[in-house]
C-alpha atoms as a PDB file:
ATOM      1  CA  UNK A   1      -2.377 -24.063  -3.119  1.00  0.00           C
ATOM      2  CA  UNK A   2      -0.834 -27.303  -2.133  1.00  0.00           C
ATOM      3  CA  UNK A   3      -0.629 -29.125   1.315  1.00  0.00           C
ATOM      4  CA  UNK A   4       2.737 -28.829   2.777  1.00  0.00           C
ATOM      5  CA  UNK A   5       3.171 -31.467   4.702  1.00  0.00           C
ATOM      6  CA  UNK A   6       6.503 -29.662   6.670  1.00  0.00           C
ATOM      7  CA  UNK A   7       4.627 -26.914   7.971  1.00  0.00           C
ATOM      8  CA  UNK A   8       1.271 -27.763   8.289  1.00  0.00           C
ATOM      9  CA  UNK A   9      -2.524 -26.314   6.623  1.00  0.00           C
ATOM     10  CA  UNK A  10      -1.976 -22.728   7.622  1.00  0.00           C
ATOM     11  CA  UNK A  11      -1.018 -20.155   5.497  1.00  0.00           C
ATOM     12  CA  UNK A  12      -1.268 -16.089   6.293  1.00  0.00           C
ATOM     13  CA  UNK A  13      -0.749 -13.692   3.784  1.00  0.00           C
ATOM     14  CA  UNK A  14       0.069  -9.769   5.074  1.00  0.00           C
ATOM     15  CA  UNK A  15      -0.428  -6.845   2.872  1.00  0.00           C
ATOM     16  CA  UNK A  16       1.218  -4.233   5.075  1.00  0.00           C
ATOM     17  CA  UNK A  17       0.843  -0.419   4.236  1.00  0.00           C
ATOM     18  CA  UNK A  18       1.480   2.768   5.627  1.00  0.00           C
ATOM     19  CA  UNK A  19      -2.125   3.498   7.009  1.00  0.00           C
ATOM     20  CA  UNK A  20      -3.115  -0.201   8.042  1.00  0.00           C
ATOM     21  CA  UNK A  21      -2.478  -3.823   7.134  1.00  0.00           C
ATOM     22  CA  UNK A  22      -4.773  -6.526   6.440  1.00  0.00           C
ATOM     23  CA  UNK A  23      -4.201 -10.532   6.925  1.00  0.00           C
ATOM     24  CA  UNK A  24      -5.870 -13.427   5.206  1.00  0.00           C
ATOM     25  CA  UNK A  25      -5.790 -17.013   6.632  1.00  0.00           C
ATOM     26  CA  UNK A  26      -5.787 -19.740   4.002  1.00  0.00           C
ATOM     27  CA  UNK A  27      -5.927 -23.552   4.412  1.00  0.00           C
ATOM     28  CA  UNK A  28      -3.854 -25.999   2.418  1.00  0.00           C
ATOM     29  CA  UNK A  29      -6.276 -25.979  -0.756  1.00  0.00           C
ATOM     30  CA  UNK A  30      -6.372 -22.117  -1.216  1.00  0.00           C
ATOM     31  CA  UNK A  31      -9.408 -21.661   0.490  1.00  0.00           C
ATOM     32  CA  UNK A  32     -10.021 -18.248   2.756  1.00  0.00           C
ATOM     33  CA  UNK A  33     -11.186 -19.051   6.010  1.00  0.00           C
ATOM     34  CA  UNK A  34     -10.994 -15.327   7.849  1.00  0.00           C
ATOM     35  CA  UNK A  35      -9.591 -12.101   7.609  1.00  0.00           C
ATOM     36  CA  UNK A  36      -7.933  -9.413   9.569  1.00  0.00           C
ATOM     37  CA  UNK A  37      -7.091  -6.048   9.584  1.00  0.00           C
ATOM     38  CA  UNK A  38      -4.196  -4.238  11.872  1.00  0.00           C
ATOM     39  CA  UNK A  39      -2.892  -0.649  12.145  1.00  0.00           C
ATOM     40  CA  UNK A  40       0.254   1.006  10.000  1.00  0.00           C
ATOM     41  CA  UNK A  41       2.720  -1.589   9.059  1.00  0.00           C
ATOM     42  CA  UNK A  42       5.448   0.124   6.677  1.00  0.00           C
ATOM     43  CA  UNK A  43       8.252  -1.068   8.465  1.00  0.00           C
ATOM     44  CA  UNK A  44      10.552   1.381   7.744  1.00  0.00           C
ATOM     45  CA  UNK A  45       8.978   4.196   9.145  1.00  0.00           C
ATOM     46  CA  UNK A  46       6.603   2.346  11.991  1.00  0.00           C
ATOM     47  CA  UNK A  47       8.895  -0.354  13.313  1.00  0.00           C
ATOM     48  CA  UNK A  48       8.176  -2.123  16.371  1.00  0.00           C
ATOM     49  CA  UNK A  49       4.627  -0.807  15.818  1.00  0.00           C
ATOM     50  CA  UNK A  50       4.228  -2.324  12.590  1.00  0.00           C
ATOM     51  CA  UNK A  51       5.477  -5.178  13.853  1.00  0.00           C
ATOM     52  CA  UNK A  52       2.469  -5.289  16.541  1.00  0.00           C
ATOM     53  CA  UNK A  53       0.336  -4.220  13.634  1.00  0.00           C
ATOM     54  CA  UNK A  54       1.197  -7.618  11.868  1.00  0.00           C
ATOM     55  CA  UNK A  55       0.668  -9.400  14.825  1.00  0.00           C
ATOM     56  CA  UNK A  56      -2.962  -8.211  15.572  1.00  0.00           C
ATOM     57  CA  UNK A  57      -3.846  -8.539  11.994  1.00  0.00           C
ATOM     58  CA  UNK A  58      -2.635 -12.591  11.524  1.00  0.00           C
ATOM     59  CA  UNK A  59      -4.496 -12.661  15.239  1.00  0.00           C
ATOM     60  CA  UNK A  60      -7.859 -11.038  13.927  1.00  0.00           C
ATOM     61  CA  UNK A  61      -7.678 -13.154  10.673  1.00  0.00           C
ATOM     62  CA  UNK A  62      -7.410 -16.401  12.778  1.00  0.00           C
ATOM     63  CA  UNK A  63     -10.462 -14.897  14.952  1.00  0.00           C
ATOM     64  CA  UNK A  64     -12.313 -14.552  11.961  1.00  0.00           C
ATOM     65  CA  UNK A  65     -11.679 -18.085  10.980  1.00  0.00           C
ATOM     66  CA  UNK A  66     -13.340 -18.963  14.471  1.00  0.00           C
ATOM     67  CA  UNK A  67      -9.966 -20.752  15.397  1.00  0.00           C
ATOM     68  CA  UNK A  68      -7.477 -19.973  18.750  1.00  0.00           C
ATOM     69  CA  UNK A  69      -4.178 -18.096  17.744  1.00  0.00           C
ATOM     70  CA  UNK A  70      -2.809 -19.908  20.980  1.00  0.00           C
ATOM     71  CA  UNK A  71      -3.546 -23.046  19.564  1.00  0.00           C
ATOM     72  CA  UNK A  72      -2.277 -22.728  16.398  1.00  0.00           C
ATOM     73  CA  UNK A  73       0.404 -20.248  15.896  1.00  0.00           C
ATOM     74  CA  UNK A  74       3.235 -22.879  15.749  1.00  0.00           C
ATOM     75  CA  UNK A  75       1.167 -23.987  12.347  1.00  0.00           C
ATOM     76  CA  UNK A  76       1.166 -20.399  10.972  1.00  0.00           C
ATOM     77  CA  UNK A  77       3.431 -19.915   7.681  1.00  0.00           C
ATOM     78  CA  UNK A  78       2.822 -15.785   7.937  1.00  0.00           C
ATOM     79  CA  UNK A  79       4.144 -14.345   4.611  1.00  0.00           C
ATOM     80  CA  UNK A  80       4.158 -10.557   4.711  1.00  0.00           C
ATOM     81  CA  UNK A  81       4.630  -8.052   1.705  1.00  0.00           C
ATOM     82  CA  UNK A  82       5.591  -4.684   3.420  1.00  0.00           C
ATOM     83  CA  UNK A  83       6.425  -0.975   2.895  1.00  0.00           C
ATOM     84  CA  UNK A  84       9.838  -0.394   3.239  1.00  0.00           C
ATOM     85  CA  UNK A  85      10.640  -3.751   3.217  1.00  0.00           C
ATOM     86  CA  UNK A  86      13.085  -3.437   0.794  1.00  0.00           C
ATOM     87  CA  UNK A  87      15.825  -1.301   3.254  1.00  0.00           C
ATOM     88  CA  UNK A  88      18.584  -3.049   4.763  1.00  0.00           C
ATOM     89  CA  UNK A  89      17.355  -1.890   8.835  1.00  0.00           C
ATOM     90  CA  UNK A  90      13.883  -3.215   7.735  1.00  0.00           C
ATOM     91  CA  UNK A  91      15.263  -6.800   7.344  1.00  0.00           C
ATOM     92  CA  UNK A  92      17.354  -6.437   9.895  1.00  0.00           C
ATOM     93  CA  UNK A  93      14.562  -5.971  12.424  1.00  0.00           C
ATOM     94  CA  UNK A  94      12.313  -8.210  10.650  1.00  0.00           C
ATOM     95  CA  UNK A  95      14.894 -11.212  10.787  1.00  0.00           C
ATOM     96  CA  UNK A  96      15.433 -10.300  14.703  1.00  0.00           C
ATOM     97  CA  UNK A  97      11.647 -10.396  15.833  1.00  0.00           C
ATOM     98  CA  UNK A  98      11.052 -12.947  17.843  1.00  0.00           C
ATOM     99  CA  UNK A  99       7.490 -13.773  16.360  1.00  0.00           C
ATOM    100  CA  UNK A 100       4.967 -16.916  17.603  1.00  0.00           C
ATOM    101  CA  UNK A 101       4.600 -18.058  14.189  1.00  0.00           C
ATOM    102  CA  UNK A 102       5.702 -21.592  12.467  1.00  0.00           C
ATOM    103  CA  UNK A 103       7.481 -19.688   9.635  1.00  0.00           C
ATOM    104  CA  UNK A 104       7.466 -15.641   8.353  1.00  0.00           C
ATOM    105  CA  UNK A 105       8.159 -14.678   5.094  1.00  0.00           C
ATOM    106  CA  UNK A 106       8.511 -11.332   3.971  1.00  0.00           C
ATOM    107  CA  UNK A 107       9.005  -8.910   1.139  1.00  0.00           C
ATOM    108  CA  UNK A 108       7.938  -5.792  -0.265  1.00  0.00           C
ATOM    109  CA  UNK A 109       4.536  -5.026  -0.709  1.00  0.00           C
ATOM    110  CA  UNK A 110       5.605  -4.282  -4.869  1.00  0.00           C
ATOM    111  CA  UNK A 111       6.646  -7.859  -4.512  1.00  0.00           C
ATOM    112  CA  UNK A 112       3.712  -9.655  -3.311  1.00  0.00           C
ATOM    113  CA  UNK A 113       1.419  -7.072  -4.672  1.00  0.00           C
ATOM    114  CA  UNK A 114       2.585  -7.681  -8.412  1.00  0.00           C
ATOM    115  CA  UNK A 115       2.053 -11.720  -7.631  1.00  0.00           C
ATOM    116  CA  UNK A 116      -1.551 -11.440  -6.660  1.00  0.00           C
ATOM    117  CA  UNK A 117      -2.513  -8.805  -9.429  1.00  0.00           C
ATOM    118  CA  UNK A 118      -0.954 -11.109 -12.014  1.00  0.00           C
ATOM    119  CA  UNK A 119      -1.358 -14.373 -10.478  1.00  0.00           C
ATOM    120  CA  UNK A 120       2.153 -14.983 -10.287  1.00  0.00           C
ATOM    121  CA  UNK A 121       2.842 -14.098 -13.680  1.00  0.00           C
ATOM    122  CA  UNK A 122       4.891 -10.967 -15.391  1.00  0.00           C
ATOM    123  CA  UNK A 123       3.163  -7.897 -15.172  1.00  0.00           C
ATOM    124  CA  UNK A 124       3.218  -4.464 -14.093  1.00  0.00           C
ATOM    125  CA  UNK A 125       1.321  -2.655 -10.676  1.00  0.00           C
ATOM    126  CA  UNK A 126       0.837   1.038  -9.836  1.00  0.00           C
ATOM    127  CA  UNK A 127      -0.220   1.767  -6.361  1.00  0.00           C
ATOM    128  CA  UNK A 128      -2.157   5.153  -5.340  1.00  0.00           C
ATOM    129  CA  UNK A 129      -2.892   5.249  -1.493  1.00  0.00           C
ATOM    130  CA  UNK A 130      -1.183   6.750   1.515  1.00  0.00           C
ATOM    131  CA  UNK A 131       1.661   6.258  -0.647  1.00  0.00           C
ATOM    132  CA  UNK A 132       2.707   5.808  -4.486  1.00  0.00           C
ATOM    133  CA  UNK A 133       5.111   3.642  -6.489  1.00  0.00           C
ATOM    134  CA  UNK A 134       4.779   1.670  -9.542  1.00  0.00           C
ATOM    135  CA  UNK A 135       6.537  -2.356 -10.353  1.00  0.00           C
ATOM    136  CA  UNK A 136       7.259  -4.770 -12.676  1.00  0.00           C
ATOM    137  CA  UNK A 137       7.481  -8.260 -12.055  1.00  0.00           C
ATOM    138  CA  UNK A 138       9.574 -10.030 -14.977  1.00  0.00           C
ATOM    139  CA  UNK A 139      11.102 -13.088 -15.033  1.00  0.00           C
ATOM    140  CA  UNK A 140      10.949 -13.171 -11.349  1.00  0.00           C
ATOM    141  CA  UNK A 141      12.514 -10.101 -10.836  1.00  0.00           C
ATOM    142  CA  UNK A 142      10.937  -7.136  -9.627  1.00  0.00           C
ATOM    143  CA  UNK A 143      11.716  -3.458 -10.468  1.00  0.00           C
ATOM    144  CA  UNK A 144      10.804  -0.251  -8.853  1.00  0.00           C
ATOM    145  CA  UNK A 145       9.684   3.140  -9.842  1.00  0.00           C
ATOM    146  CA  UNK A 146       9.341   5.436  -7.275  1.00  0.00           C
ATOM    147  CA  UNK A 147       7.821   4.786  -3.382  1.00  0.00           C
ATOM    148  CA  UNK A 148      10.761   6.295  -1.871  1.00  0.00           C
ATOM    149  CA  UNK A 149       8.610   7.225   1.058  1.00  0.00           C
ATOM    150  CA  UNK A 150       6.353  10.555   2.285  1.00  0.00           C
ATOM    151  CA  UNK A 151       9.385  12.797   2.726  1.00  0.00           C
ATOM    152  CA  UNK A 152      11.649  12.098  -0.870  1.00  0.00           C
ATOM    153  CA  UNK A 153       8.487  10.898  -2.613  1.00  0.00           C
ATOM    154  CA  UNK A 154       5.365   9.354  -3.121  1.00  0.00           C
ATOM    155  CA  UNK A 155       3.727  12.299  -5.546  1.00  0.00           C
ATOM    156  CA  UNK A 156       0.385  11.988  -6.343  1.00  0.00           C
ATOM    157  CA  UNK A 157      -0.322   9.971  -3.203  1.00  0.00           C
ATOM    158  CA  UNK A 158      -2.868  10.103  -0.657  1.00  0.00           C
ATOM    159  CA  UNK A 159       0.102  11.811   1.948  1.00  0.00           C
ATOM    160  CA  UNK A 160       1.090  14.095  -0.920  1.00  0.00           C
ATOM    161  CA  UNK A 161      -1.996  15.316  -2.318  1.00  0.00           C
ATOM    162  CA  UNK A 162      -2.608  16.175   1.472  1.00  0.00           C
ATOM    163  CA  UNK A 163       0.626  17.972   2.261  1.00  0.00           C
ATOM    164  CA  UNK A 164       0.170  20.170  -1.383  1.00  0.00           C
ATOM    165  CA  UNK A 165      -3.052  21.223   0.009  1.00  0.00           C
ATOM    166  CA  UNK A 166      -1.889  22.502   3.392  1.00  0.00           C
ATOM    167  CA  UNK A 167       0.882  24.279   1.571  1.00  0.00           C
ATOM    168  CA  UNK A 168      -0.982  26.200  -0.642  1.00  0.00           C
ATOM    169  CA  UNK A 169      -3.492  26.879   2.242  1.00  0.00           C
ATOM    170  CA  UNK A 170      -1.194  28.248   3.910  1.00  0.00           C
ATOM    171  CA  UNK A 171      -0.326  30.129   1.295  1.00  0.00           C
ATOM    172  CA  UNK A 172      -3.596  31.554   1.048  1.00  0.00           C
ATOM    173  CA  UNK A 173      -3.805  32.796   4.146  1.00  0.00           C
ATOM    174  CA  UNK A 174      -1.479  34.801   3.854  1.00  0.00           C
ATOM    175  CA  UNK A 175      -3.002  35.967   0.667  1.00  0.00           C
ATOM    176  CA  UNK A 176       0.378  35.198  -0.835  1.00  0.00           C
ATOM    177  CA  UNK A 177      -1.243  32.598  -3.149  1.00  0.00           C
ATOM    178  CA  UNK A 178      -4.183  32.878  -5.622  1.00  0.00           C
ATOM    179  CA  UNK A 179      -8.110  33.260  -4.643  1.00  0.00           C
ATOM    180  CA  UNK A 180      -8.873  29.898  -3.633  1.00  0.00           C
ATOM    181  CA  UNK A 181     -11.487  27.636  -1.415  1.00  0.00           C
ATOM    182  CA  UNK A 182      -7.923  25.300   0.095  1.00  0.00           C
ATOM    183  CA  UNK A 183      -7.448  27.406   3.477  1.00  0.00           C
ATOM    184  CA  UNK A 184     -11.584  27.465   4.461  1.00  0.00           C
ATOM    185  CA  UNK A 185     -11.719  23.576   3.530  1.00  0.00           C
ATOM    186  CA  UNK A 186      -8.135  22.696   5.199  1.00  0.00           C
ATOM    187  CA  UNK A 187      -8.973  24.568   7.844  1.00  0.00           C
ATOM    188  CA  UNK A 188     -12.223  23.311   8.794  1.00  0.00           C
ATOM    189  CA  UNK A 189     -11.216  20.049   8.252  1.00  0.00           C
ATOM    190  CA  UNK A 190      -8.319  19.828  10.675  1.00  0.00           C
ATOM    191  CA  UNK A 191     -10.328  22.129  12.986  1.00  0.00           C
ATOM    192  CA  UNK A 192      -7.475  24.834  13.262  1.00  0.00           C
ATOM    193  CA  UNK A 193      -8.837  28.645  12.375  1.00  0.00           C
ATOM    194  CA  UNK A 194      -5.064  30.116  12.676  1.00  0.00           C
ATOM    195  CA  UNK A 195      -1.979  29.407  10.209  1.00  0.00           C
ATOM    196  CA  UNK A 196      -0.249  28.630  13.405  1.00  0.00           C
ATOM    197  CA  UNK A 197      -2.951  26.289  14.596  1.00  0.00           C
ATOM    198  CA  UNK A 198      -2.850  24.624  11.310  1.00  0.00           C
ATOM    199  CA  UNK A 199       1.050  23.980  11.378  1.00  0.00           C
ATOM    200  CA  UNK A 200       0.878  23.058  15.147  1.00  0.00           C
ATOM    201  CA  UNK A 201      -1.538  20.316  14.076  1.00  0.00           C
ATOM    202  CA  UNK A 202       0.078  19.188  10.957  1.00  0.00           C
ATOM    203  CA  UNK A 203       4.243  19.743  12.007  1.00  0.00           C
ATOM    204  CA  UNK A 204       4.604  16.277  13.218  1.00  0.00           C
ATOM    205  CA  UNK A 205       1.657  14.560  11.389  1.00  0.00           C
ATOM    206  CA  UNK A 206       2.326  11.145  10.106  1.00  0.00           C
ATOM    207  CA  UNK A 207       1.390   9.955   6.167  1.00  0.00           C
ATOM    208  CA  UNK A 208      -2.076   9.040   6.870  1.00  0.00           C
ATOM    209  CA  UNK A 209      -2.899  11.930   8.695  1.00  0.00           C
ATOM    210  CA  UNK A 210      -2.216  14.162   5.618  1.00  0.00           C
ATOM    211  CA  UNK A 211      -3.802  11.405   3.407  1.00  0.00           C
ATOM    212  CA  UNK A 212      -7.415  11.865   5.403  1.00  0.00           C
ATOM    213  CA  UNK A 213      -7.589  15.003   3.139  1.00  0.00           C
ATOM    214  CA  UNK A 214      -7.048  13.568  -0.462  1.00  0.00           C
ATOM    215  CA  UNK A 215     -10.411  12.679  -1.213  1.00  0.00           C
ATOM    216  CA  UNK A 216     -11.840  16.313  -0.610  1.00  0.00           C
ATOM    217  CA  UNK A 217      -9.115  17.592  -2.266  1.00  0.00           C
ATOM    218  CA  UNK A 218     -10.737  15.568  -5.764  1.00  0.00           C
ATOM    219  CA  UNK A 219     -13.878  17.353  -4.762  1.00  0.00           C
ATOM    220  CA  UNK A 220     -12.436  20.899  -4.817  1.00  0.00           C
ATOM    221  CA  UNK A 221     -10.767  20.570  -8.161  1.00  0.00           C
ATOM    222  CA  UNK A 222     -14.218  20.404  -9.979  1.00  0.00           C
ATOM    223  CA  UNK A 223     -14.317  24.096  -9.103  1.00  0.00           C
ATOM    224  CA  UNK A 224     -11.344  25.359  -7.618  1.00  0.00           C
ATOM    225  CA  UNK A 225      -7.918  26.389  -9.375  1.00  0.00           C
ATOM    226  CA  UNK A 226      -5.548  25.941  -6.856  1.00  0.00           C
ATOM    227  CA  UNK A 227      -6.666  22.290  -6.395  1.00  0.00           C
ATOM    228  CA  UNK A 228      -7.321  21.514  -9.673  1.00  0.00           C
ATOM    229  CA  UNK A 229      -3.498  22.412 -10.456  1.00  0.00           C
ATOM    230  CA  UNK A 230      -2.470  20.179  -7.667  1.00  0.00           C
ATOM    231  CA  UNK A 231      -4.463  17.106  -9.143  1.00  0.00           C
ATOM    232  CA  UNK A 232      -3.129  18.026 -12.743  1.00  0.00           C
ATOM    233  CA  UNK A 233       0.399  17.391 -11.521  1.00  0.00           C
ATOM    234  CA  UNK A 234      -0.175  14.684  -9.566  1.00  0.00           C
ATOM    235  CA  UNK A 235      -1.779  13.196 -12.968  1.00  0.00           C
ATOM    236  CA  UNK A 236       1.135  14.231 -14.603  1.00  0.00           C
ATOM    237  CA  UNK A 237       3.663  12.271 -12.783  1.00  0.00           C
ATOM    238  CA  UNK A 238       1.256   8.980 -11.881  1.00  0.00           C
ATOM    239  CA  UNK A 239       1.164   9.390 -16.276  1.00  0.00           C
ATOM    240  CA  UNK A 240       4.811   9.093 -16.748  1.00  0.00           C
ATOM    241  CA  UNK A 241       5.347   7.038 -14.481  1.00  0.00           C
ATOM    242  CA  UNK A 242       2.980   4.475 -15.984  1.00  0.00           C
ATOM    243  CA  UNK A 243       4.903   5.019 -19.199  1.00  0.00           C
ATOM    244  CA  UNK A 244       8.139   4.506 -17.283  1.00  0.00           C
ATOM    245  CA  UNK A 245       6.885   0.938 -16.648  1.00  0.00           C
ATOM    246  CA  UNK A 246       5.063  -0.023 -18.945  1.00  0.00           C
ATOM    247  CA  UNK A 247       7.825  -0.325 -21.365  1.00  0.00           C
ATOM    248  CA  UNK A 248       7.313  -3.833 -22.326  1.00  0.00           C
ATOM    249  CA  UNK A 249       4.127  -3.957 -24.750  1.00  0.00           C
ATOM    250  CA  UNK A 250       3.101  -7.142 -24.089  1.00  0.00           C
ATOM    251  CA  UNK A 251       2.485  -6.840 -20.020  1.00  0.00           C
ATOM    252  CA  UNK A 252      -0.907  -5.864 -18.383  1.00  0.00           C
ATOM    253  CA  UNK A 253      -1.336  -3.138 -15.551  1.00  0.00           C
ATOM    254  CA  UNK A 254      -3.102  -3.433 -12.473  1.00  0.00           C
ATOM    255  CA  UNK A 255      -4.375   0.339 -11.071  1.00  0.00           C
ATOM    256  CA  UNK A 256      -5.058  -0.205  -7.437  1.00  0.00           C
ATOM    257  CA  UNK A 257      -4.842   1.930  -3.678  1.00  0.00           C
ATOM    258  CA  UNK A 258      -7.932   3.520  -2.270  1.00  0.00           C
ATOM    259  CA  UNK A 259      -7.189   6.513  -4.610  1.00  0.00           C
ATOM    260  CA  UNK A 260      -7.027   4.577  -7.464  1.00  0.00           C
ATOM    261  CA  UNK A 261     -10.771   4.891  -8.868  1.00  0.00           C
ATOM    262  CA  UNK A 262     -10.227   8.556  -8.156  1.00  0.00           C
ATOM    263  CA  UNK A 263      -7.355   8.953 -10.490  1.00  0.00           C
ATOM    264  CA  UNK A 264      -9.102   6.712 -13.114  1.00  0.00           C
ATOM    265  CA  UNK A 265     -10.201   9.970 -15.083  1.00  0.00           C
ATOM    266  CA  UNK A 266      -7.452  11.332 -15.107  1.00  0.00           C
ATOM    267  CA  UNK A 267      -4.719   8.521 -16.824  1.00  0.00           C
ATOM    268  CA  UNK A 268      -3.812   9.100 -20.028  1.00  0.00           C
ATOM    269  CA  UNK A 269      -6.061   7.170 -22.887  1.00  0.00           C
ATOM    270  CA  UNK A 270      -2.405   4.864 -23.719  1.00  0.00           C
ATOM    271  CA  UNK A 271      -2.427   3.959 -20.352  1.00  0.00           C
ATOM    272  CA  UNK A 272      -5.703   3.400 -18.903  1.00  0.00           C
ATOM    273  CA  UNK A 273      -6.027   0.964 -22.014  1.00  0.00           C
ATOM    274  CA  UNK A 274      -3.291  -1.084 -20.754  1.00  0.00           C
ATOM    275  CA  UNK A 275      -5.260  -1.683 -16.955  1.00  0.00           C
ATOM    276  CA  UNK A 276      -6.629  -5.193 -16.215  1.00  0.00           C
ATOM    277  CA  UNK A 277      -8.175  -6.145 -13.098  1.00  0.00           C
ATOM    278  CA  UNK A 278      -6.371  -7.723 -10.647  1.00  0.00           C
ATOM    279  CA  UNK A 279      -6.961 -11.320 -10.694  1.00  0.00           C
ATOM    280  CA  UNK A 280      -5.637 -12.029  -6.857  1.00  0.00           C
ATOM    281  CA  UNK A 281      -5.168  -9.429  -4.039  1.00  0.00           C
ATOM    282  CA  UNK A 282      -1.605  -9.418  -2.447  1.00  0.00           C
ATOM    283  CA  UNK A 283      -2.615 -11.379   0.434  1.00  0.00           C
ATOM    284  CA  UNK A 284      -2.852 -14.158  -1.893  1.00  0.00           C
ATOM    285  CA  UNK A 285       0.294 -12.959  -3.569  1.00  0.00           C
ATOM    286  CA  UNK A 286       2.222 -13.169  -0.399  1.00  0.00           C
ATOM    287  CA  UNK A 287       1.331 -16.756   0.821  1.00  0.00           C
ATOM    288  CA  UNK A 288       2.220 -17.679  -3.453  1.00  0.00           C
ATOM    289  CA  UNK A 289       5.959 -16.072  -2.309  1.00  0.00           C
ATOM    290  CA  UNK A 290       5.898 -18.460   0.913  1.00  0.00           C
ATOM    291  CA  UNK A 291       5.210 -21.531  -1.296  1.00  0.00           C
ATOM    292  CA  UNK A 292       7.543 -20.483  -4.009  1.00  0.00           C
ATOM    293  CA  UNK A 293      10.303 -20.513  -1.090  1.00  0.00           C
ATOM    294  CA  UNK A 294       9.472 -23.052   1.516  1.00  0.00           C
ATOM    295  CA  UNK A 295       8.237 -25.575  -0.354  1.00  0.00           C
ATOM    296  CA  UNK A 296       9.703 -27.992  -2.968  1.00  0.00           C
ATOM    297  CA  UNK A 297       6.450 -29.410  -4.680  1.00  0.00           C
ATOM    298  CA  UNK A 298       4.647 -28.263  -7.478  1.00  0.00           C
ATOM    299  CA  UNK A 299       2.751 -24.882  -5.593  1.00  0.00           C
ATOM    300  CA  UNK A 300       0.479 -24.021  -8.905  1.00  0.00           C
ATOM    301  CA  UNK A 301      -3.054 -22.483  -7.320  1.00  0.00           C
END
């Protein structure tokens, strides 16, 4: 990074999700100097809250750094790459918040995610975690493919592979679906021995709630049907999508979420071929969209 002299040696990059976000702090020279973490921060669906999630992750990361937020705030350039960012009420209320910090910066979390992976060059980015969507960052623009959110979307995520499962418990329960471990393990896991219990627990459940289940649900497909078919079509889709994407030859993928080692196994040999490793995290990426934006010198890392 480069010292910009307007607003001073503090940069904070957001990666905002629909479980939690995390902040980095970064001086003038690209350095990290602390880290924070805050709760959900997809602004289309949390709002206000995600905006307080922001806020006590950029606090937290300056913490870290063993600086005072109340000292420094006005110095803060906070650039924040959010889910849901992208909807016209989301900038709205982002543009409206009447935030303590020198500067803020936002896009989606595609955006700044795709400019960390690839160091702010082309490339493409799928994302398992709470949610799903895939990107592609060329010649500055980005493109989305899927990520239209728990209720429209977002197969194979952490939220969906959760929801399928309580489904087809259910469905077991009432023995209208075939032999299968899903209703003892849903069951015990949300603590509910009734149908009823399960749905009173689960009706008005957010993402992350149904995402807590994924990773058992990867367990039970090594020996159950039911959720073994429910991992094949996630795989399906999280396969053509990657296809769907990857339609320039030349680009590199980055595979990342916390359920993206799980689905490794599962990709398609053409596509998990194509998968780099990230070389930045989005943190980064989002502080690289700040000084793309704010300043007018030469911002290579």
């Amino acid at each position: 990074m480069t010292q910009n002299l307007k607003y001073g040696e503090y940069w904070v990059g957001v990666d905002g999700g629909g479980t939690k976000c995390r902040a980095e702090l970064f001086n003038e020279l690209g350095e990290s100097l602390g880290q924070g973490v805050g709760g959900p921060a997809n602004i289309a669906r949390h709002g206000q809250l995600a905006l307080s999630s922001i806020l006590t992750a950029v606090k937290d990361a300056v913490a870290d750094a063993g600086l005072k937020f109340s000292e420094i705030s006005s110095e803060l350039v906070v650039s924040a790459g959010l889910a849901g960012a992208y909807l016209e009420s989301s900038t709205a209320l982002l543009e409206q918040w009447q935030h303590p910090f020198a500067e803020l910066v936002f896009s989606s979390d595609l955006h700044t995610a795709l400019l960390g992976a690839h160091g702010g060059e082309d490339g493409v980015v799928i994302i398992t975690g709470t949610g799903s969507c895939a990107a592609v960052l060329q010649n500055g623009k980005v493109t989305q493919y899927g990520g239209y959110g728990f209720q429209l979307g977002d197969q194979a995520s952490g939220a969906w592979l959760g929801q399928m499962a309580a489904r087809q418990a259910l469905l077991v329960a009432d023995k209208l679906g075939h032999d299968s471990l899903l209703w003892q393990e849903v069951s015990r896991f949300y603590n509910c021995s009734t149908p009823s219990g399960l749905v009173e627990r689960l009706n008005s459940a957010l993402p992350g709630e149904f995402a807590r289940f994924a990773p058992r649900l990867f367990e039970l497909a090594e020996d159950d049907a039911a959720a073994a078919a429910i991992i094949r079509e996630g795989a399906e889709y999280l396969n053509e999508l990657a296809k769907r994407a990857l339609v320039n030859s030349s680009m590199n993928l980055v595979f990342s979420g916390g359920l993206a080692t799980a689905w490794r196994p599962y990709l398609a040999e053409s596509v998990a071929e194509r998968i780099k490793p990230a070389q930045r995290g989005p943190e980064w990426g989002a502080v690289y969209l700040a000084q793309q934006q704010l300043t007018s010198v030469d911002t290579s890392f």
